[in-house]
Protein backbone atom coordinates (compact mmCIF):
# COMPACT_ATOMS: atom_id res chain seq x y z
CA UNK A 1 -75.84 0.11 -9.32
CA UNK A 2 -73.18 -0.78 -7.78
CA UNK A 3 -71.99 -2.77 -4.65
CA UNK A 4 -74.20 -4.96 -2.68
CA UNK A 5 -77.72 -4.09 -1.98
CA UNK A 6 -79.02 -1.96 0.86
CA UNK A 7 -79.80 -4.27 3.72
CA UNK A 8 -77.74 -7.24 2.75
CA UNK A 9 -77.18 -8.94 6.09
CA UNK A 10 -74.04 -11.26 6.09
CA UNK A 11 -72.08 -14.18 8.58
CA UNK A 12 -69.31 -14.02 10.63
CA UNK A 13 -65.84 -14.44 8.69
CA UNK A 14 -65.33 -17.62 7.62
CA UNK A 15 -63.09 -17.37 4.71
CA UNK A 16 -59.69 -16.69 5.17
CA UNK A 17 -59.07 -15.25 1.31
CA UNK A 18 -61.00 -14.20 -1.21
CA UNK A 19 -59.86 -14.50 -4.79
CA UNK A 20 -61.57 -13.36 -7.90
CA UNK A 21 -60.96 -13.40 -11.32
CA UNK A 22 -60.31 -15.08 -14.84
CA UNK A 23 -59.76 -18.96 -14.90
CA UNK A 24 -60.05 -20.64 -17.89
CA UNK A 25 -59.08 -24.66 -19.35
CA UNK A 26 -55.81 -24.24 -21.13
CA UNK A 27 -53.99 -26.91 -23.54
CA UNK A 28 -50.63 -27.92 -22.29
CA UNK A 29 -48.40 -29.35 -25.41
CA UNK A 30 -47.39 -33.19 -25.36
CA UNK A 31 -44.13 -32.10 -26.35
CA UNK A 32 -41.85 -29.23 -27.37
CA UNK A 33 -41.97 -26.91 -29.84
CA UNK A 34 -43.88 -24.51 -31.78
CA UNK A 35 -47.64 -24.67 -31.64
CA UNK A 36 -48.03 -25.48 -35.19
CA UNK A 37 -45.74 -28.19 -34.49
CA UNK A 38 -47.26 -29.82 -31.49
CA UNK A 39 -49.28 -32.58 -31.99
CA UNK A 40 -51.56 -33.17 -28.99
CA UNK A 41 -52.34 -31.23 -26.11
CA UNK A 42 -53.13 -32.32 -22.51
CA UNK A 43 -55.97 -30.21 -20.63
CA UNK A 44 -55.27 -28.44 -17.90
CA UNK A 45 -56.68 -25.22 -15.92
CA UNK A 46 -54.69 -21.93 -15.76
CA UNK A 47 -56.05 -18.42 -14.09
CA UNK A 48 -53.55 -16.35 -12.01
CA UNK A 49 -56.19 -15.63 -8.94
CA UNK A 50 -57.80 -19.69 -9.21
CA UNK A 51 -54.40 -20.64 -8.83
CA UNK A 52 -53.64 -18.96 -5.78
CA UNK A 53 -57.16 -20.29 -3.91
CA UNK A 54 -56.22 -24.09 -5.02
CA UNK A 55 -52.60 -23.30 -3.79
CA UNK A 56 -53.92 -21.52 -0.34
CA UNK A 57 -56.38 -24.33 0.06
CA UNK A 58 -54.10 -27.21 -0.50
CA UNK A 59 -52.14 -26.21 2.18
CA UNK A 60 -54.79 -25.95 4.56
CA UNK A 61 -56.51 -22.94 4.45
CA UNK A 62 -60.03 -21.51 3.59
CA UNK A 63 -59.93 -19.85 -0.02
CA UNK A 64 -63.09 -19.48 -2.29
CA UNK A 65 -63.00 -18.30 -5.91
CA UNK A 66 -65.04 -15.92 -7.28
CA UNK A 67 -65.53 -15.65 -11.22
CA UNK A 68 -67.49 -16.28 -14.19
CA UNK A 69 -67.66 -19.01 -16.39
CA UNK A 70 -69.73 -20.19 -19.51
CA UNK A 71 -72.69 -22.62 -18.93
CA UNK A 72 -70.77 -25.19 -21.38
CA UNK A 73 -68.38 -28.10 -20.25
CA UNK A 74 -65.44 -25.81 -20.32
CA UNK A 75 -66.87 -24.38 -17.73
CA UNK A 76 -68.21 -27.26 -15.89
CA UNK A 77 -64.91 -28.64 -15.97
CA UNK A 78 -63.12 -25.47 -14.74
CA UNK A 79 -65.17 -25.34 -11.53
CA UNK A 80 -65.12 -28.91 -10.57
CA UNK A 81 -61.12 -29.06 -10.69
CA UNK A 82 -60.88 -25.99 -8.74
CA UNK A 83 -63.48 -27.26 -5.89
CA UNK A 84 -61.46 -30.46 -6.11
CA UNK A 85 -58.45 -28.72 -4.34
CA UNK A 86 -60.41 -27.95 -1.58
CA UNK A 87 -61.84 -24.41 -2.86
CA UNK A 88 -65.40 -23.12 -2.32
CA UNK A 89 -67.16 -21.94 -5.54
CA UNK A 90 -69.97 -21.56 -4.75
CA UNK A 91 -69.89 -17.54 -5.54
CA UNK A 92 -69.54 -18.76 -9.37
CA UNK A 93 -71.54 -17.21 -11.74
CA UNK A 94 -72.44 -18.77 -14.77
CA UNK A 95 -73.10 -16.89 -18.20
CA UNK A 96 -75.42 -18.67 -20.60
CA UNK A 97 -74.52 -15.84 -23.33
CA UNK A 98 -71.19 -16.16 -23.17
CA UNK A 99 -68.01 -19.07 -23.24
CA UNK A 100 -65.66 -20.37 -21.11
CA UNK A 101 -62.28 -19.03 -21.91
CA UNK A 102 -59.45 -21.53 -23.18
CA UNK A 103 -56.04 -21.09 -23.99
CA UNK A 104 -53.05 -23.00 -26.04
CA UNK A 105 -49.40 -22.32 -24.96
CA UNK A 106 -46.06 -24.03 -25.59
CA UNK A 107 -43.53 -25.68 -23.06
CA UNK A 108 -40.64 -23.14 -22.99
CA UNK A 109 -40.37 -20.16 -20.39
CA UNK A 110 -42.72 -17.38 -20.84
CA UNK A 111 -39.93 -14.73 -20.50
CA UNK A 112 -38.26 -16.49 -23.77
CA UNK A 113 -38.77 -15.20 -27.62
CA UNK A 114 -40.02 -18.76 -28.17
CA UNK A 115 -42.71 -18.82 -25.73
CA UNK A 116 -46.29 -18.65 -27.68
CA UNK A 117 -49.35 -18.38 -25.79
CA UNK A 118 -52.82 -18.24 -28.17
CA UNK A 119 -55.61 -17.42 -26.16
CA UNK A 120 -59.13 -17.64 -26.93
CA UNK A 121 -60.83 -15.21 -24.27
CA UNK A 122 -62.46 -12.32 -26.25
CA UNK A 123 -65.80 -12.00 -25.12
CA UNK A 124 -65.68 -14.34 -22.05
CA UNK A 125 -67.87 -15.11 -19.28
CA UNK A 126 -65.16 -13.58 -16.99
CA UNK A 127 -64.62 -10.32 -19.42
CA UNK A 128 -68.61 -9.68 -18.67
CA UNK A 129 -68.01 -8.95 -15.03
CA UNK A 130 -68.84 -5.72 -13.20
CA UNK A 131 -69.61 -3.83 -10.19
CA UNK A 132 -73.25 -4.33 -10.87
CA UNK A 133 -72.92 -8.16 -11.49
CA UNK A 134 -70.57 -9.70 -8.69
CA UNK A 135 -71.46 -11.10 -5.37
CA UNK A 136 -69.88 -8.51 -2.89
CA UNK A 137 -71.18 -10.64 0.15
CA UNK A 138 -69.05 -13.14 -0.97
CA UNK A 139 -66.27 -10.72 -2.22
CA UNK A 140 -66.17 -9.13 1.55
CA UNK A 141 -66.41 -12.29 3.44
CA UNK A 142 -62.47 -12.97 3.73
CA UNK A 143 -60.20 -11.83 5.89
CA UNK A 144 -58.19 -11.20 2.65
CA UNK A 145 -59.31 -10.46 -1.04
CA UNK A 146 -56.84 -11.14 -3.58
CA UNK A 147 -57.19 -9.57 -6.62
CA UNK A 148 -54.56 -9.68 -10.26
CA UNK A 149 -54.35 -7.04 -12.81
CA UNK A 150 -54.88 -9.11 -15.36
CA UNK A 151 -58.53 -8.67 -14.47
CA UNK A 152 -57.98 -5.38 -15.10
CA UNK A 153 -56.96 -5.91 -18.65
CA UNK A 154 -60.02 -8.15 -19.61
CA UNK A 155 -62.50 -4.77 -20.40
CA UNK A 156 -63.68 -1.85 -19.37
CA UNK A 157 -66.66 -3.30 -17.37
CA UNK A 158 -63.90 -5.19 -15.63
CA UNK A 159 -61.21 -2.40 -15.02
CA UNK A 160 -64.60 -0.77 -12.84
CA UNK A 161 -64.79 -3.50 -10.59
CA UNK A 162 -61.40 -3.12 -9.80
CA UNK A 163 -61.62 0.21 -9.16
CA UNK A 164 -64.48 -0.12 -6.79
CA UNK A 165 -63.47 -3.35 -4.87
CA UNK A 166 -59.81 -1.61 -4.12
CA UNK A 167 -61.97 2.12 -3.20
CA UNK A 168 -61.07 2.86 0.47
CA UNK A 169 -64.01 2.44 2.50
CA UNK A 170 -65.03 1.28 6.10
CA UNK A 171 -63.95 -2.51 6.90
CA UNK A 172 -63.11 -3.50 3.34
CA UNK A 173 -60.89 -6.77 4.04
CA UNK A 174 -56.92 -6.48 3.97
CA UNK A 175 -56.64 -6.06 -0.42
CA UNK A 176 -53.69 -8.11 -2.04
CA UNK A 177 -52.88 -6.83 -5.66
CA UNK A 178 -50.63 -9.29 -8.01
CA UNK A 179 -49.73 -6.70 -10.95
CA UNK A 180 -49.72 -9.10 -13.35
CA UNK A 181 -48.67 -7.40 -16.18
CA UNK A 182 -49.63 -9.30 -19.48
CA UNK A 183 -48.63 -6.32 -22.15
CA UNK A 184 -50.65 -8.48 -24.74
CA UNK A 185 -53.45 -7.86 -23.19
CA UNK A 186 -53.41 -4.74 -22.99
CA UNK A 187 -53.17 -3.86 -26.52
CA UNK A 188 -55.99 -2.01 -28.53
CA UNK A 189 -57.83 -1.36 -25.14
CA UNK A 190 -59.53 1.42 -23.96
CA UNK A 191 -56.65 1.93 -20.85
CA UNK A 192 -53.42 0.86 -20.87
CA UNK A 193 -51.11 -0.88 -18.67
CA UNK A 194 -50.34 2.69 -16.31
CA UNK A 195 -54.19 1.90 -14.45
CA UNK A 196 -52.14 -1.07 -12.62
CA UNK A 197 -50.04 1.75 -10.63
CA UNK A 198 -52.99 3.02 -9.84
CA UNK A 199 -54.85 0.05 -8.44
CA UNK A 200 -51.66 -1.19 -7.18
CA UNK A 201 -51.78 2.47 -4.71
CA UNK A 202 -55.24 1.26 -3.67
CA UNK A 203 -54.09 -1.49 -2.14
CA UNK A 204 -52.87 -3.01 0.87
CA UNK A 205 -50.78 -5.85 -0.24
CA UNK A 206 -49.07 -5.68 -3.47
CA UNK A 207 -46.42 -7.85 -5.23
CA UNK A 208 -44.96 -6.89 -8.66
CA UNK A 209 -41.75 -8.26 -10.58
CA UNK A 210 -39.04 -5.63 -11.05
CA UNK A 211 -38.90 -6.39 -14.92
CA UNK A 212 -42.89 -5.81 -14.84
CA UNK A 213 -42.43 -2.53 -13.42
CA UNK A 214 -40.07 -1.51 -15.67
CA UNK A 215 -41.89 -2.32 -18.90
CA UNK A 216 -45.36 -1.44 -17.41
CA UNK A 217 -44.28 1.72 -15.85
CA UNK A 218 -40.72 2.82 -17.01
CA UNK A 219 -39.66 2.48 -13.42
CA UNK A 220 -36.73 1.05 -12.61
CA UNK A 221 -35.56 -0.69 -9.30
CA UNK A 222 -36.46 -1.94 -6.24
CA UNK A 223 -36.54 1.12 -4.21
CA UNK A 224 -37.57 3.85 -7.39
CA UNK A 225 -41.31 1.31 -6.88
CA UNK A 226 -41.54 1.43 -3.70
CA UNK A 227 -40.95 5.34 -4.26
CA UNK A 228 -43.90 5.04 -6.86
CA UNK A 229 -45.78 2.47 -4.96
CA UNK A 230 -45.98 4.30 -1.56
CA UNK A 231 -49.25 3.16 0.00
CA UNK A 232 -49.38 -0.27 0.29
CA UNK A 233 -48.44 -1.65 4.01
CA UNK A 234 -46.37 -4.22 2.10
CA UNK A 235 -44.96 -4.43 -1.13
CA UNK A 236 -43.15 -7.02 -2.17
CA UNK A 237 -40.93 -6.69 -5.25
CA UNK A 238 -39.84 -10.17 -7.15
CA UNK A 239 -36.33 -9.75 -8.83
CA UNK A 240 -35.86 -13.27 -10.15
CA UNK A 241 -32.93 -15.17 -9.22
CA UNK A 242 -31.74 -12.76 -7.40
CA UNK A 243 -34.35 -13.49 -4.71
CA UNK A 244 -37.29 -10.39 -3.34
CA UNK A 245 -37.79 -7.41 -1.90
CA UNK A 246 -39.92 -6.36 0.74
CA UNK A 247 -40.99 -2.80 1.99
CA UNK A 248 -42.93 -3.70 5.33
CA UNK A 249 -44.10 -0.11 7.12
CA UNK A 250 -45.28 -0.08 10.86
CA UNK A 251 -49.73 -0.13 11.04
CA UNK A 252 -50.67 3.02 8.78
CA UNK A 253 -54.26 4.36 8.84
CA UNK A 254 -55.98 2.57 6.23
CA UNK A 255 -59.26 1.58 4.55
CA UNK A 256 -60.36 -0.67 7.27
CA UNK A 257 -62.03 -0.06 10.10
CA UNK A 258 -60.97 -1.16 13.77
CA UNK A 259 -63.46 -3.69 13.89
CA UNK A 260 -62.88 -5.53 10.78
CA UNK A 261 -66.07 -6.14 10.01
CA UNK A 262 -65.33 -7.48 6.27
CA UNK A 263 -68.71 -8.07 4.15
CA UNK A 264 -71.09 -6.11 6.32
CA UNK A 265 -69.33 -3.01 5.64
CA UNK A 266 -69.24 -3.29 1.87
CA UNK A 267 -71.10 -0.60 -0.04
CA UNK A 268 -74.90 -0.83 0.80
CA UNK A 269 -74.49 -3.00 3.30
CA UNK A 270 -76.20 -3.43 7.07
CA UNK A 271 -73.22 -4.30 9.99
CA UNK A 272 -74.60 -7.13 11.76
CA UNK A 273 -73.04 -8.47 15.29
CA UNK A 274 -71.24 -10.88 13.67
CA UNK A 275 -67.13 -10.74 15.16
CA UNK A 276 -64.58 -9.86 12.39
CA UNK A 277 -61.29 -11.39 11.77
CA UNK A 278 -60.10 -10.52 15.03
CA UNK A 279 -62.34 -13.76 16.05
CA UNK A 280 -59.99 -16.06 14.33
CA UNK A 281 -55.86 -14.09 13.99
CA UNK A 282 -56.54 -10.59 15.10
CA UNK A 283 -57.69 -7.44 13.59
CA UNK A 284 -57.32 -7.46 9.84
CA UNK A 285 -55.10 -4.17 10.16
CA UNK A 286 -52.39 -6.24 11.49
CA UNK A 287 -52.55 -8.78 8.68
CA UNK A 288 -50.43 -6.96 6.49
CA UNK A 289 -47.43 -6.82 8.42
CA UNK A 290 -47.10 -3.96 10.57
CA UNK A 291 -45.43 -4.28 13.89
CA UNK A 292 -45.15 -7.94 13.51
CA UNK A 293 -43.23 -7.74 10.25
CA UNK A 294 -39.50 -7.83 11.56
CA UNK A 295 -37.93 -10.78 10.49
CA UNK A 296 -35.38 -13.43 11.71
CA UNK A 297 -32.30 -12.51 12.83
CA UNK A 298 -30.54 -13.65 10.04
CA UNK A 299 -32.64 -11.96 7.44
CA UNK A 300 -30.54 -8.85 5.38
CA UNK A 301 -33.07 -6.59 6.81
CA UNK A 302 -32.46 -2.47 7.58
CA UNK A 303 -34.75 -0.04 8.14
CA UNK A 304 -35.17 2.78 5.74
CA UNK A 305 -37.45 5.76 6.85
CA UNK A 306 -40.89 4.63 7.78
CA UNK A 307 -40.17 0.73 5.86
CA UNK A 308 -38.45 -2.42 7.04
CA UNK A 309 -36.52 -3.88 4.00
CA UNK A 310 -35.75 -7.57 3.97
CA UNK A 311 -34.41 -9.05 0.99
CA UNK A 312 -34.37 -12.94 0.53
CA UNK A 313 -32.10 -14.47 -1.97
CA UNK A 314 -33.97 -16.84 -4.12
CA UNK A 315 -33.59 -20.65 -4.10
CA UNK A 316 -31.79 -23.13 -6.99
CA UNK A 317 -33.95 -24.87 -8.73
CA UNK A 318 -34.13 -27.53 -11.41
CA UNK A 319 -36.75 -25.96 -13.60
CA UNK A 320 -39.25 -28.43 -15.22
CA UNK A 321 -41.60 -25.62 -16.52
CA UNK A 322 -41.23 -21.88 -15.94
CA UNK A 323 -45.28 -21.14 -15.56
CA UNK A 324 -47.29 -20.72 -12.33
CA UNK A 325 -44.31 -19.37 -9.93
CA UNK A 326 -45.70 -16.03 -9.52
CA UNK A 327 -49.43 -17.10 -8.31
CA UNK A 328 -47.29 -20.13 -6.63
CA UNK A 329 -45.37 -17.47 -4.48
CA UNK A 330 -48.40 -15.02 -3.91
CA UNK A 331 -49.70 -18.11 -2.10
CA UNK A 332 -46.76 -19.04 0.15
CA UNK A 333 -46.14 -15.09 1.11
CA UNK A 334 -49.87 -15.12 1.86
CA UNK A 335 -50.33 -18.21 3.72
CA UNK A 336 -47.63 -17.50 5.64
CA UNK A 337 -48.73 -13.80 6.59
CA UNK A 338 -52.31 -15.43 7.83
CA UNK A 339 -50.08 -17.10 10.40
CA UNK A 340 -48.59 -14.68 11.33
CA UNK A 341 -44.80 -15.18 10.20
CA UNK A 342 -42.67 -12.60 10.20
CA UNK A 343 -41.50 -11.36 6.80
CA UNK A 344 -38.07 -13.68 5.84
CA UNK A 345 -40.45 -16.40 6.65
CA UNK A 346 -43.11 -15.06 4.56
CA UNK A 347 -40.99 -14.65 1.89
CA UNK A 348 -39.47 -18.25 2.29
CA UNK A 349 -42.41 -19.79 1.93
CA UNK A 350 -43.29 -18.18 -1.28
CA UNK A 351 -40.15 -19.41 -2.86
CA UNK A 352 -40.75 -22.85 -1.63
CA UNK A 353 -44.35 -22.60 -3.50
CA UNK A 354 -42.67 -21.54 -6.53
CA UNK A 355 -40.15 -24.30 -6.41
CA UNK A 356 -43.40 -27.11 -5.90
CA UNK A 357 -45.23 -25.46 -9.09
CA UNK A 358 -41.22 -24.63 -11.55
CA UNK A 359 -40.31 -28.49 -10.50
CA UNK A 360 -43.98 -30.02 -12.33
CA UNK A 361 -45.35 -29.32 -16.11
CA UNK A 362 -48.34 -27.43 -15.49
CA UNK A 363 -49.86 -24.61 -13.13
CA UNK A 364 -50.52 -26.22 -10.42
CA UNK A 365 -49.31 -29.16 -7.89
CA UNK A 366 -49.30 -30.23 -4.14
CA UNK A 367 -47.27 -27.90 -2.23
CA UNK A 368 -44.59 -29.25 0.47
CA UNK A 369 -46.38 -30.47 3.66
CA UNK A 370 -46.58 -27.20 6.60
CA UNK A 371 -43.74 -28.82 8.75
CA UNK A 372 -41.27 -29.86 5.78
CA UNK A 373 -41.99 -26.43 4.58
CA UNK A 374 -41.37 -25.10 8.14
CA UNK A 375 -38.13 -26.62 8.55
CA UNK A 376 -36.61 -25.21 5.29
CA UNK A 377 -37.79 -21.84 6.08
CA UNK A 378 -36.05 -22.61 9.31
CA UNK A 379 -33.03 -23.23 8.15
CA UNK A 380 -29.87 -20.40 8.29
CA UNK A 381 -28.76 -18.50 5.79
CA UNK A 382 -26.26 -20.62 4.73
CA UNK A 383 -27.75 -23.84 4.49
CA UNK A 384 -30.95 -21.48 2.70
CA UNK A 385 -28.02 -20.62 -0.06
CA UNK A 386 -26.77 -24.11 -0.30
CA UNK A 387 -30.53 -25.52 -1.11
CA UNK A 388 -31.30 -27.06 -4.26
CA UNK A 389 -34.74 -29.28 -5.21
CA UNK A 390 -35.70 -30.93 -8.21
CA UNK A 391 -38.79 -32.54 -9.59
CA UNK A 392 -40.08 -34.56 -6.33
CA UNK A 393 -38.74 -32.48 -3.56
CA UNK A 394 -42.27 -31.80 -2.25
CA UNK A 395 -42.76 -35.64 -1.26
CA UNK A 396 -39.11 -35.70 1.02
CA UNK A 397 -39.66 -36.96 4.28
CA UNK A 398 -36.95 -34.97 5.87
CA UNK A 399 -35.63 -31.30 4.70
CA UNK A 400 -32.14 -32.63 5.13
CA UNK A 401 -32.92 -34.54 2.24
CA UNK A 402 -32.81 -31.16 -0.05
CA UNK A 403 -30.08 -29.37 1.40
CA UNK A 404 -26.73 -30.29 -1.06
CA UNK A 405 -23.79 -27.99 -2.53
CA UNK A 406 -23.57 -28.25 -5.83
């Protein structure tokens, strides 16, 4: 059965996102080079939706992961590091039957030919979850659940729970989709790599990579996915260096209810009295951008039919390893939409997170402090296009500090 059982009473929000999925320990190389090559390995933790909760936490907010992990030290290890940032885990499940996934990969960029990734996640903990197997009190607590195709991709069992956490229903909490296309994984599955459009539909909040698009879906172009990706009250499209996209519409009628109530309105489940988000930022209907979604003046923003578009060029930076931007950004855009920012700032923020994570080796790091981060995203458009940071920039005392033409 699934969803939550009949009668499951549950608290008054007090998460402010949700994340679920895959994390597993992953070997970072002592130096470059192919893996056969590569002598030693450092361990280090990797798992798109983990990242964003220690990311979100780190700077300040309430995140919890949700996953599965073996009951071996991989797993002990895993869950410990990710409660160290400041992350509840308490919704972990553990799997005596199955392992802890763990994965080798090499320094260079993912996007390059020379880029080898060996994972060893067949048959994981995390592959074993299912509607019938997941805490949905937990899952529904949040004002926001954040969810990743690659969970998705991880089996059939999994590809279900997606499909029933993103199902339209009565108070389900704002839904933020990272496509996350991983074509390896997909291969020699029972779906393939189309079911992301459809979950992506589902949701309220969705963020995809224009060359992911194209190679997942044959779709080409910023505005061609928003034409194929019409639901979503925001969808933000990441084009690289050339900055991101976002299609912001006004408040459409969606799956949640007026009173927000989160958990208690998951499948099965009793609403108590408890107040919903609109206790703690307003209704969760407005989280996703809606009327308060305009942008700064000097954004590039123009309103096409129902959507405000607001593109935001991209920031130089001096790359030390090309892994972790994406969750890195999912977690600026979304920390900055739980206060309430309008979109350039949303979108500023997530390409400060990316620059913290591209300017260290692995996955994860200490993002900028809120009010170093707030005066960059302050800053105009010029001075934004003149920014450049490097390994350290996180730890300036003044944003000054960062802004030089090259």
């Amino acid at each position: 059965m699934s969803g939550p059982a009949a009668g499951t009473a549950v608290a008054a929000t007090t998460t402010d996102v949700v994340c679920l999925g895959e994390s597993m320990v992953t070997f970072l190389p002592s130096q470059p080079g192919r893996l056969a090559d590569v002598p030693s390995f450092g361990r280090g933790i990797g798992g798109a939706e983990s990242n964003v909760a220690c990311a979100l936490a780190a700077a300040g907010h309430r995140a919890a992961w949700v996953g599965r992990v073996g009951a071996d030290g991989f797993g002990d290890h895993l869950v410990e590091t990710i409660a160290s940032y400041g992350v509840d885990t308490s919704a972990v499940r553990r799997d005596p039957f199955r392992p802890t996934g763990i994965y080798f990969r090499t320094a260079t960029d993912r996007g390059t030919d020379t880029h080898e990734v060996a994972y060893y996640r067949a048959g994981s903990a995390a592959s074993a979850m299912s509607p019938a197997n997941v805490p949905y009190e937990e899952l529904f607590a949040g004002r926001i659940l954040h969810l990743s195709g690659i969970t998705a991709a991880l089996s059939g069992d999994c590809l279900a729970l997606l499909r029933e956490l993103t199902a339209a229903r009565p108070g389900r909490p704002l839904v933020s989709f990272d496509v996350n296309h991983r074509p390896h994984l997909w291969r020699g599955g029972d779906a393939d790599a189309s079911v992301l459009l459809e979950l992506a539909r589902r949701a309220d909040l969705v963020f995809v990579g224009e060359d992911e698009a194209e190679e997942a879906w044959g779709i080409v172009g910023a505005e061609a996915i928003r034409a194929a990706v019409p639901e979503p009250s925001v969808l933000v499209v990441k084009r690289g260096s050339a900055g991101a996209t976002v299609f912001a519409s006004g408040l459409r009628p969606g799956p949640r209810s007026s009173n927000a109530g989160g958990a208690e309105n998951a499948p099965g489940a009793r609403s108590t009295e408890g107040g919903g988000a609109e206790d703690a930022a307003g209704p969760r209907s407005s989280i996703a951008g809606g009327a308060e979604c305009g942008g700064a003046e000097d954004a590039a923003t123009a309103a096409t039919g129902p959507d405000t578009v607001t593109h935001v060029p991209a920031l130089r930076v001096d790359v030390v390893a090309a892994v972790g931007a994406g969750d890195a950004f999912a977690a600026g855009f979304l920390s900055a939409t739980l206060r309430g920012l309008p979109v350039r700032d949303r979108v500023r923020h997530g390409h400060l997170m990316a620059a913290a994570v591209l300017t260290v080796p692995g996955d994860l790091t200490e993002p900028p402090a809120r009010d170093h981060a707030d005066r960059l995203v302050a800053l105009g458009d010029d001075a934004w296009g003149t920014l450049r940071l490097g390994p350290g920039w996180t730890a300036a005392d003044r944003a000054s500090e960062e802004v030089r033409t090259p």
